[in-house]
Protein backbone atom coordinates (compact mmCIF):
# COMPACT_ATOMS: atom_id res chain seq x y z
CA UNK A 1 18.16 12.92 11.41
CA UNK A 2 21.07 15.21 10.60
CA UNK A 3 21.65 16.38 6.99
CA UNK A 4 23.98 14.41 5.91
CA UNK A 5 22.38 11.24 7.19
CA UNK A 6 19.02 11.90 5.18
CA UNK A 7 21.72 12.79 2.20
CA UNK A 8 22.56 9.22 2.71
CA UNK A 9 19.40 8.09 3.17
CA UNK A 10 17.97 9.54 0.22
CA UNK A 11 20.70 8.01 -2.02
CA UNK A 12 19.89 4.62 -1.20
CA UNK A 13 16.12 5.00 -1.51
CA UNK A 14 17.35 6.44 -4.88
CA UNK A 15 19.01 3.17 -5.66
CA UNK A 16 15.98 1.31 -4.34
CA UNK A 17 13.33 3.28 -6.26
CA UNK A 18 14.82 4.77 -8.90
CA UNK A 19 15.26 8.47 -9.50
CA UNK A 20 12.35 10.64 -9.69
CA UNK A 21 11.86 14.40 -10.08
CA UNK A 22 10.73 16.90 -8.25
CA UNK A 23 7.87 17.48 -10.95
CA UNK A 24 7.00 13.76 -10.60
CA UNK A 25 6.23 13.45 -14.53
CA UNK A 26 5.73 9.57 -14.54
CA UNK A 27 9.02 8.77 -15.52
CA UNK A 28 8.98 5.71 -18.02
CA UNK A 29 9.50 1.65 -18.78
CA UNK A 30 12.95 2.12 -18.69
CA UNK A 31 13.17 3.34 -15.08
CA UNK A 32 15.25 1.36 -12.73
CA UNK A 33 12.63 -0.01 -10.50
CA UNK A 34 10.51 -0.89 -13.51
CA UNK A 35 12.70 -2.69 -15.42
CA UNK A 36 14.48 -5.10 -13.38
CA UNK A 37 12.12 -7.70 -13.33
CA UNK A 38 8.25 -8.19 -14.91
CA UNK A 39 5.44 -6.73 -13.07
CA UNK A 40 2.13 -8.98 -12.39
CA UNK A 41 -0.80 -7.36 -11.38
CA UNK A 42 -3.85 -9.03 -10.59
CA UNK A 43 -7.15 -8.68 -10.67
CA UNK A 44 -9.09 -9.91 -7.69
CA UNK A 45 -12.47 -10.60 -10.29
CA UNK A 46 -14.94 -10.85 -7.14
CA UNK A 47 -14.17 -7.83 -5.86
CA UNK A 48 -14.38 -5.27 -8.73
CA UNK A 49 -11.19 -2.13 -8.42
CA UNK A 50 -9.33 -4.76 -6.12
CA UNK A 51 -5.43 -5.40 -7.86
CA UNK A 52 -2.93 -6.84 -5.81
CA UNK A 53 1.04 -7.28 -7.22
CA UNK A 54 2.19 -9.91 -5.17
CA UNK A 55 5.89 -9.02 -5.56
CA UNK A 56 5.73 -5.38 -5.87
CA UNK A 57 8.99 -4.85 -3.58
CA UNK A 58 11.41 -7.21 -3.82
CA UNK A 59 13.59 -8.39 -0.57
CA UNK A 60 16.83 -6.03 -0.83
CA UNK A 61 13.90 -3.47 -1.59
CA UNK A 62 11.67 -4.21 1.69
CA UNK A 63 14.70 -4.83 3.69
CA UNK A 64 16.16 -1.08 2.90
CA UNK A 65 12.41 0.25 2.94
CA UNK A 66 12.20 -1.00 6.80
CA UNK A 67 15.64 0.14 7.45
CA UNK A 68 14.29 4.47 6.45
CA UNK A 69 10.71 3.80 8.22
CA UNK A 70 13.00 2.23 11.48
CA UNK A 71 15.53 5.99 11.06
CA UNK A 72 12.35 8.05 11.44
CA UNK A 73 12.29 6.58 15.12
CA UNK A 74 8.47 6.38 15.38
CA UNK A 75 8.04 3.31 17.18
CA UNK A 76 10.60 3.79 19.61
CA UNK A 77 8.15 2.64 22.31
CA UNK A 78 5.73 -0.22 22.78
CA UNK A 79 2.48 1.55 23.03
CA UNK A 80 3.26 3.24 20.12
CA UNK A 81 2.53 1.58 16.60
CA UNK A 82 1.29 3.83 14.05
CA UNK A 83 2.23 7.18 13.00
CA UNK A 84 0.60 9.37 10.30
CA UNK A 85 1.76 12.45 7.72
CA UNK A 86 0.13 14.54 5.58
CA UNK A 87 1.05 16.98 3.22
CA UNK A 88 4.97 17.15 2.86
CA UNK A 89 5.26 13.19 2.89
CA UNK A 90 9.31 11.22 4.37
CA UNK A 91 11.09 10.94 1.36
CA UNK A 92 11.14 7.13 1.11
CA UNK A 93 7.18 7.66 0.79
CA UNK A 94 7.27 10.30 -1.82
CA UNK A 95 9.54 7.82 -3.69
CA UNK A 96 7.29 4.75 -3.23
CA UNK A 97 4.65 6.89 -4.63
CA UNK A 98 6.54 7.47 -7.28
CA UNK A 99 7.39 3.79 -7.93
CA UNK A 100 3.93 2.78 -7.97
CA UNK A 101 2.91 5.72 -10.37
CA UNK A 102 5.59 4.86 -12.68
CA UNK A 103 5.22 0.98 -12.38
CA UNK A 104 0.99 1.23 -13.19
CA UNK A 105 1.95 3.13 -16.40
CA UNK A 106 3.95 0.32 -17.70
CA UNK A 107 1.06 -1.72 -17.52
CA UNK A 108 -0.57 0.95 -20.36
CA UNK A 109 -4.33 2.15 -20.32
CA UNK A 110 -5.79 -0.58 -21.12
CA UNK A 111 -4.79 -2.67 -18.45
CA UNK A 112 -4.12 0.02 -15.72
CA UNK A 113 -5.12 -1.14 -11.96
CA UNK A 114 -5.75 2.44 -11.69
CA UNK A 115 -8.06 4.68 -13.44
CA UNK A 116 -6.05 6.83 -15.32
CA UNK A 117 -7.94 9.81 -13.94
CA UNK A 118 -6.13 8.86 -10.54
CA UNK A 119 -2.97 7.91 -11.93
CA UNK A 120 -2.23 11.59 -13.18
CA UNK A 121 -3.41 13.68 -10.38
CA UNK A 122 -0.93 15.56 -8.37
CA UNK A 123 0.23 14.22 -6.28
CA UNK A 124 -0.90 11.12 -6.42
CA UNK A 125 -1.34 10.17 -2.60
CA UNK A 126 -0.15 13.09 0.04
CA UNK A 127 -1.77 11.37 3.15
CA UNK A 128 0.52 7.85 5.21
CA UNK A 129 0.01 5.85 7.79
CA UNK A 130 2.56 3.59 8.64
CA UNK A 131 1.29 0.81 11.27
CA UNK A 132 3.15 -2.10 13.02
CA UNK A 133 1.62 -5.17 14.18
CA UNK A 134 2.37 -7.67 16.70
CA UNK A 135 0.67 -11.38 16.51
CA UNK A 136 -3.06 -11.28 17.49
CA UNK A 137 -3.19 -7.16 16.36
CA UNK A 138 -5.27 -6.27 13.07
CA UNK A 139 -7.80 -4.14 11.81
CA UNK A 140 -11.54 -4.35 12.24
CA UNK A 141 -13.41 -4.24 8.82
CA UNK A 142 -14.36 -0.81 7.73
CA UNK A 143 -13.94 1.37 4.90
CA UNK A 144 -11.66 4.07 5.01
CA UNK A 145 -13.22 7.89 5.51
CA UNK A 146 -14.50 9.38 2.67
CA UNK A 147 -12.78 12.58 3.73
CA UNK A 148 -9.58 10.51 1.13
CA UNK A 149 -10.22 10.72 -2.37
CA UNK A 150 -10.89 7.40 -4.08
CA UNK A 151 -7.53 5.46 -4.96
CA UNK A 152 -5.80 3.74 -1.90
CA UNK A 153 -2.60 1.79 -1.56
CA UNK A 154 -1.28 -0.72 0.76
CA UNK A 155 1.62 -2.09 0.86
CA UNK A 156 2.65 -5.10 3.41
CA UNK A 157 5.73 -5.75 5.02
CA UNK A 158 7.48 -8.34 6.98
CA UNK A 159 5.13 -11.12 7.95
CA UNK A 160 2.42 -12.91 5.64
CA UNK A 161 -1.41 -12.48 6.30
CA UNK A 162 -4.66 -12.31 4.89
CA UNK A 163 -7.11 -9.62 4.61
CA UNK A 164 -10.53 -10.36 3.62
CA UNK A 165 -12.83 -8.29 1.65
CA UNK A 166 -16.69 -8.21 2.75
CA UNK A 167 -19.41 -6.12 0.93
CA UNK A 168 -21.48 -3.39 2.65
CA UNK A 169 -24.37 -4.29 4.24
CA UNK A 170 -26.72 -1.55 1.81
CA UNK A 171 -25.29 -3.26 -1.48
CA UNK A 172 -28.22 -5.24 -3.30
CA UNK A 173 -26.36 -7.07 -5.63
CA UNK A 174 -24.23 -9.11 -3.03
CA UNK A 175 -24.82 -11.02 0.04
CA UNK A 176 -23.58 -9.68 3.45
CA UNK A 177 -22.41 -13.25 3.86
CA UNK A 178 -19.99 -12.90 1.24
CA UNK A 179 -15.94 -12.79 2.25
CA UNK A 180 -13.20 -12.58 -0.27
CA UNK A 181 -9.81 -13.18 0.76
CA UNK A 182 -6.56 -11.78 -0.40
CA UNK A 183 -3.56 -13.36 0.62
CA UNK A 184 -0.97 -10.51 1.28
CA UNK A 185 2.52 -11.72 1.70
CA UNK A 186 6.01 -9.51 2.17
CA UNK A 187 6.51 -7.09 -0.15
CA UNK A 188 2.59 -7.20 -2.26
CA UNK A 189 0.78 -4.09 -2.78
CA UNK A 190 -3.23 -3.84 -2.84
CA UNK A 191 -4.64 -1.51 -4.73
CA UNK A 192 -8.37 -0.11 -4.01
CA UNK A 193 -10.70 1.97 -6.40
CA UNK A 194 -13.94 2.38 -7.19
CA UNK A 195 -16.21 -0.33 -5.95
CA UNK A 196 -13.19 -2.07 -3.56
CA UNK A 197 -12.51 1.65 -2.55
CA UNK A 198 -16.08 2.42 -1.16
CA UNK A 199 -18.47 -0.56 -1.07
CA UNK A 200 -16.13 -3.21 0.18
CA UNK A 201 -15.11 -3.28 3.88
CA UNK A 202 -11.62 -4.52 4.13
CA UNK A 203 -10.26 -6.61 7.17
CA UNK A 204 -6.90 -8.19 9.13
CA UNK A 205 -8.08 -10.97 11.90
CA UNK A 206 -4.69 -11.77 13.09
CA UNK A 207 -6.13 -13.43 16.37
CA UNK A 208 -4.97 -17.23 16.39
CA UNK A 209 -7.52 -19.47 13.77
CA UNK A 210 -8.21 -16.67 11.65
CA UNK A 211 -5.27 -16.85 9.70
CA UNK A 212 -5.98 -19.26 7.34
CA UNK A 213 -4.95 -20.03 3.48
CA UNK A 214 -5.71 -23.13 1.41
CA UNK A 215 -6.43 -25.12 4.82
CA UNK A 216 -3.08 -24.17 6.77
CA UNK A 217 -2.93 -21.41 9.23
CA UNK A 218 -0.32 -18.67 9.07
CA UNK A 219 2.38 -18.34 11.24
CA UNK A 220 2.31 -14.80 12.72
CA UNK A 221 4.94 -12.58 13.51
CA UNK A 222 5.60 -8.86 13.20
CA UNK A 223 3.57 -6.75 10.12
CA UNK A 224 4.48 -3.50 9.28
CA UNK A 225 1.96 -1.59 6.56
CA UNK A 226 2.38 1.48 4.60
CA UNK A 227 -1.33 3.10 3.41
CA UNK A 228 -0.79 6.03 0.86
CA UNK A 229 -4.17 8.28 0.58
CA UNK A 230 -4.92 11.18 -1.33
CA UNK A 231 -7.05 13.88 0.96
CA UNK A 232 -10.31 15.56 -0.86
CA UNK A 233 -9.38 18.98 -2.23
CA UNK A 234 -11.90 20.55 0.06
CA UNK A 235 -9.84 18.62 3.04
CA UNK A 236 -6.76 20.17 1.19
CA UNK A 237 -7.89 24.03 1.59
């Protein structure tokens, strides 16, 4: 990407976002993002650490979010469909980072999906996977490597699914029988801490009769997902 093109590209994501500085200090209720429209969070109650904000991104949002993740020509090829940074993060991810740092705190600390011990470390993810899905491809349950600090995001793109939530097998408290689904549709973001971080196993079955919600089965088509992760400082040195 020449200079001028990620010049460009920054100023939309800028307009998408909203501005954020280079010392990432939070920003406020009255950034851009923020205040254009109310926030919901939820809190999935079986599943305790689990939030999900069903309209986190809106569609002008997504739709210029897919158009910077499509300019980093990573999936130029069909065999390819993931691709993975760490450290100095694309732009557009350092400003969805910011975003979702920004949009937490206007929930306040008594209602943060966050603990606020995550929500002011710096930086607050600096590990991304970006994966694309075709119909039938998902993920197998599993928790994610405890090499990542605790506080995950997960933001979906494009087409509607759900991803069910199943406890480990070691927990006492909870049959292994036990599934919890989330429906994620374009544009929601999952959050995952504590408990849903490391004790919950988190799965896509995207194979046909899997998908289903209230009694009707998705229609599948193409998923992209962004992960954010923060690595262990002991990962970090």
């Amino acid at each position: 990407m020449s200079d001028e093109d990620e010049k460009e590209q920054k100023a939309v994501l800028e307009q998408v976002f909203g501005h954020s500085s280079d010392k990432d200090d939070g920003g406020s209720d009255s950034d851009s993002d923020c205040s254009e429209r109310e926030w919901n969070w939820e809190s999935i109650e079986q599943v305790k650490g689990l939030w999900l904000c069903r309209h986190f991104l809106s569609s002008h949002q997504q739709s210029r979010l897919l158009s910077s993740i499509d300019a980093e020509n990573w999936f130029t090829k069909p065999e390819i469909n993931q691709a993975m940074r760490f450290g100095n993060l694309p732009h557009w991810a350092t400003q969805l980072a910011h975003s979702i740092r920004r949009c937490i705190m206007g929930c306040g600390p008594n209602h943060s999906p966050f603990p606020l011990h995550l929500l002011h470390r710096q930086p607050l993810f600096d590990q991304m996977i970006a994966n694309v899905y075709h119909p039938g491809e998902g993920i197998c349950a599993h928790v994610d490597l405890l090499r990542f600090d605790d506080g995950i995001a997960i933001l979906s793109l494009e087409s509607s699914c759900v991803m069910h939530f199943t406890p480990e097998p070691d927990s006492q408290s909870r049959s292994g029988s036990v599934s919890v689904p989330v429906l994620l549709t374009p544009g929601s973001l999952v959050l995952m801490s504590g408990e849903a971080r490391y004790r919950w196993k988190h799965e896509i079955n995207r194979r046909p009769g899997f998908q289903l919600w209230q009694g009707e089965e998705l229609s599948q088509t193409k998923r992209t997902s962004i992960t954010l992760r923060k690595l262990h400082s002991t990962e970090e040195s």
